[in-house]
Protein backbone atom coordinates (compact mmCIF):
# COMPACT_ATOMS: atom_id res chain seq x y z
CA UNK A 1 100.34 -70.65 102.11
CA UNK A 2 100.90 -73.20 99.00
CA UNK A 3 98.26 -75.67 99.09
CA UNK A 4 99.42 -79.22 97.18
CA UNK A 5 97.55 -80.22 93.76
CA UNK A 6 95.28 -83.18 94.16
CA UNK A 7 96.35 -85.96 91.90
CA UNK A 8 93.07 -85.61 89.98
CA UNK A 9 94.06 -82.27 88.74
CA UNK A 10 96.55 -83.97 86.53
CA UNK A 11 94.61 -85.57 83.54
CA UNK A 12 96.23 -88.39 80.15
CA UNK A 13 94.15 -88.14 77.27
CA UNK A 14 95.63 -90.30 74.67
CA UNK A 15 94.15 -90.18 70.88
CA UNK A 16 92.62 -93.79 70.59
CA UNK A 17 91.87 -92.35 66.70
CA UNK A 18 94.83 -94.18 64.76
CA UNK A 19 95.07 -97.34 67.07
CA UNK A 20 94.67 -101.02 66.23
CA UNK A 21 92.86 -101.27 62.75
CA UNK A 22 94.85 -98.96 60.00
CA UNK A 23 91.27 -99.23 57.83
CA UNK A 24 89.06 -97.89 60.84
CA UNK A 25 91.24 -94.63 61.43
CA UNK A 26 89.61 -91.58 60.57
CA UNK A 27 92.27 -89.34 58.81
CA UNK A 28 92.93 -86.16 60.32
CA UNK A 29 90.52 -86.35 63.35
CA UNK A 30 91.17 -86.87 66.77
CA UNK A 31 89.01 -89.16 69.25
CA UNK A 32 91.01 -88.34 73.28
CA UNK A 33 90.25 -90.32 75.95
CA UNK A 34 91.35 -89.61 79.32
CA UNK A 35 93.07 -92.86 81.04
CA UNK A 36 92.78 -93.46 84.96
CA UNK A 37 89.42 -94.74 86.21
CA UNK A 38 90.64 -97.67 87.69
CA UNK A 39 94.47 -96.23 88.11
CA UNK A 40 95.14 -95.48 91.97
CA UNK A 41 98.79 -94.35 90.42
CA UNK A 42 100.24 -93.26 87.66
CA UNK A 43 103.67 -91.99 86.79
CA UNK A 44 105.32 -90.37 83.87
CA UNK A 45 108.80 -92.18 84.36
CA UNK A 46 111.67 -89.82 82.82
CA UNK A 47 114.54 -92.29 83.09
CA UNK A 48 116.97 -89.89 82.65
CA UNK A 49 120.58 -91.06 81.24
CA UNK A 50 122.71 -89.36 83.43
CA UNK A 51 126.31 -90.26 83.66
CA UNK A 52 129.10 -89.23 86.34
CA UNK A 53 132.32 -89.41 86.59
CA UNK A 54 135.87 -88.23 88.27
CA UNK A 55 138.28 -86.25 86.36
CA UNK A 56 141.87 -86.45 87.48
CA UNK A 57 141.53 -83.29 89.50
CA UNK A 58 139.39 -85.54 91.91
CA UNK A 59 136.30 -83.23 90.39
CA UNK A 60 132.68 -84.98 89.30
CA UNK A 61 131.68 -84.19 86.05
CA UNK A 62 127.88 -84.90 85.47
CA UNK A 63 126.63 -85.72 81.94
CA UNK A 64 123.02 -85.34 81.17
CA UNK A 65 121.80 -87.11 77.66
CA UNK A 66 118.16 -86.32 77.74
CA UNK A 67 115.21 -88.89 79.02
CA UNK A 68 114.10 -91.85 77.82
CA UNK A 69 110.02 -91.54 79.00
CA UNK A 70 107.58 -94.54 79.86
CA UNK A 71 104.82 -94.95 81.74
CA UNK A 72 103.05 -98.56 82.49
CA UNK A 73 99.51 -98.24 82.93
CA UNK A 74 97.54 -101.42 85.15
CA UNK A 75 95.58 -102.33 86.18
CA UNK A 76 93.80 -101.29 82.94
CA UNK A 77 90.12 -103.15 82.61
CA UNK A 78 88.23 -104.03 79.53
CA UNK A 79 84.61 -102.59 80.11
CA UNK A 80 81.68 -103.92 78.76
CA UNK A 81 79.28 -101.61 80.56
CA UNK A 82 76.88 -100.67 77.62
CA UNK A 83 76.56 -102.05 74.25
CA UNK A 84 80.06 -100.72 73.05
CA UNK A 85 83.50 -101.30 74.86
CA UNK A 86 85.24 -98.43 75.43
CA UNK A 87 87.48 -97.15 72.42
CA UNK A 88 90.80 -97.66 74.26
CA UNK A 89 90.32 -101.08 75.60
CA UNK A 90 89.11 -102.03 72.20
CA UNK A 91 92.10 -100.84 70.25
CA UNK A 92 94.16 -102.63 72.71
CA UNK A 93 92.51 -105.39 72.07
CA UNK A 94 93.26 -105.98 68.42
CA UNK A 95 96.67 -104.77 68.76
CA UNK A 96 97.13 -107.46 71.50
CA UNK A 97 95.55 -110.01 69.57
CA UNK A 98 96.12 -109.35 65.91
CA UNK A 99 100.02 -108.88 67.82
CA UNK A 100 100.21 -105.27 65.93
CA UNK A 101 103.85 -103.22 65.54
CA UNK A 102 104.32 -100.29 63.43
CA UNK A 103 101.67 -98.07 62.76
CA UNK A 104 98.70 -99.53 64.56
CA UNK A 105 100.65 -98.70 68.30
CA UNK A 106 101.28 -95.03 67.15
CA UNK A 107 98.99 -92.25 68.16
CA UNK A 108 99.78 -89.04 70.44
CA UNK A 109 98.98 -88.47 74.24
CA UNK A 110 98.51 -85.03 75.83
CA UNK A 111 98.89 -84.13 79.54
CA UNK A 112 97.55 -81.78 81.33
CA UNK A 113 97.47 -79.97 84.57
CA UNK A 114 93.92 -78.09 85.74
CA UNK A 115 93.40 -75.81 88.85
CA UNK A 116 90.52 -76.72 90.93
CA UNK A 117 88.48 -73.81 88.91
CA UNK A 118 89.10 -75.86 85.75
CA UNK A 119 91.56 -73.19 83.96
CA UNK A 120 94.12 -75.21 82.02
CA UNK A 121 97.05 -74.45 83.80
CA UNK A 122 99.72 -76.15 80.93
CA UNK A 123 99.21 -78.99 78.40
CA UNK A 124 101.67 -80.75 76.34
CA UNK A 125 101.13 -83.22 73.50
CA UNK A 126 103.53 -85.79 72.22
CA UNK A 127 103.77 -88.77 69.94
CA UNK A 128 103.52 -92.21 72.11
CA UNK A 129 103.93 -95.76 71.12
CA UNK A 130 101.50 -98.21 73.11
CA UNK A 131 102.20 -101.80 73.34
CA UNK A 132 99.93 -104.05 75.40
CA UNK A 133 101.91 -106.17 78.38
CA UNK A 134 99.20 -108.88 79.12
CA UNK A 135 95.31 -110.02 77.99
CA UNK A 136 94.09 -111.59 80.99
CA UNK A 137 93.46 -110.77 84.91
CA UNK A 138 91.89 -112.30 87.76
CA UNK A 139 88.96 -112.53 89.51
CA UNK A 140 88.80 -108.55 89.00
CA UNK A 141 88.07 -108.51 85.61
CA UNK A 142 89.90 -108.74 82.07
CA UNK A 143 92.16 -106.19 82.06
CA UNK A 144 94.69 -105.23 79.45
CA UNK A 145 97.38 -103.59 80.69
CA UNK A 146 100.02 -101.73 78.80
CA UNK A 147 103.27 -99.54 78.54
CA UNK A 148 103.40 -95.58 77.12
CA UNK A 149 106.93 -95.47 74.81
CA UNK A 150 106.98 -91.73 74.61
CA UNK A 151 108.22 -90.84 71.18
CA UNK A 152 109.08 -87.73 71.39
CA UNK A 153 107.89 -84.11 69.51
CA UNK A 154 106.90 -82.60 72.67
CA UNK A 155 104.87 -79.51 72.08
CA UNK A 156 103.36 -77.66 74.33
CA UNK A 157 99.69 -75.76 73.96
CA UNK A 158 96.51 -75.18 74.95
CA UNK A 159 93.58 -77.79 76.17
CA UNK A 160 89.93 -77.29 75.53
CA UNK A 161 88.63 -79.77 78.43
CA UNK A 162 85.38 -79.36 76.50
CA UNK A 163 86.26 -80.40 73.41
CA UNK A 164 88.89 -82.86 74.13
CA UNK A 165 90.87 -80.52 71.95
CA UNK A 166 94.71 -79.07 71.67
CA UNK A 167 96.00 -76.13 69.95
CA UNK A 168 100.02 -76.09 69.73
CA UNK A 169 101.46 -72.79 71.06
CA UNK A 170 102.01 -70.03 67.73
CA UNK A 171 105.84 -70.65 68.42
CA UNK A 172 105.21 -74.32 68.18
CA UNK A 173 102.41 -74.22 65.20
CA UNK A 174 104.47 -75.13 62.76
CA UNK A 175 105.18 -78.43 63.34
CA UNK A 176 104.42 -81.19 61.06
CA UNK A 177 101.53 -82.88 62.79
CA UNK A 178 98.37 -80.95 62.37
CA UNK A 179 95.97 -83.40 63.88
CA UNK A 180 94.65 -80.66 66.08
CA UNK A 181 90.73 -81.27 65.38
């Protein structure tokens, strides 16, 4: 008997470290936070680019290019529930308002899926592009929401959940971003 994952078992962190202000990132150190307190959904959208077509022996022919990844994120709300906002909703912030492209909207996401022991079950980082849709809201709150560009360098590893940490795979440790701490 297969019992379904609950959605919570499914966790974002995304590196809020090199966001917003180039002069406030800390080089080779990581800061994750995990998105979703006030998401009831979430969705990794592949968008794959998948073509068909006939050939003249009345046969399909599918043609798979790859995926072009995104994920919105809103409602996301700007918290002022102690005497510093939260990291992410800061950075978004000053990218929204100081209208930020390039480097600033850079950083890395990993996802992860957990059993209901806690045991890491896979995790995968990758290089994401964030770009805030709106500064506003309603009656709700300010909220900030905004749209994952995945960027590619998908690598998959291991997740410390206690340290917020991820260690590439040895097959994948060579690659070229070693912002692991």
């Amino acid at each position: 008997m297969s019992v379904k994952a609950e959605r919570k078992y499914l966790a974002h962190y995304i590196d809020v470290n090199p966001l917003g202000d180039p002069a406030t990132a800390v080089t080779n150190a990581t800061d994750y936070t995990r998105i979703g307190k006030d998401l009831e959904e979430y969705n990794e959208n592949l968008n794959p680019d998948v073509t068909t077509q006939k050939n003249i022996l009345g046969e399909n022919n599918v043609i798979h290019n790859g995926f072009d990844v995104s994920s919105d994120v809103t409602p996301f709300y700007v918290r002022l529930d102690s005497d510093t906002p939260e990291a992410l909703a800061e950075k978004l912030m000053y990218i929204a308002n100081e209208r930020l492209t390039g480097t600033g909207t850079q950083t890395t996401k990993v996802d992860v899926l957990v059993d209901s022991t806690g045991t890491v079950l896979w995790a995968y980082r990758e290089n994401i592009v964030i770009v805030p849709n709106s500064v506003g809201g309603d009656t709700s709150g300010v909220q900030v929401p905004f749209t994952i560009y995945n960027d590619g360098s998908r690598t998959k590893g291991t997740w410390d959940t206690s340290t917020k940490t991820f260690t590439p795979d040895s097959e994948d440790s060579d690659d070229d971003d070693d912002d692991d701490d």
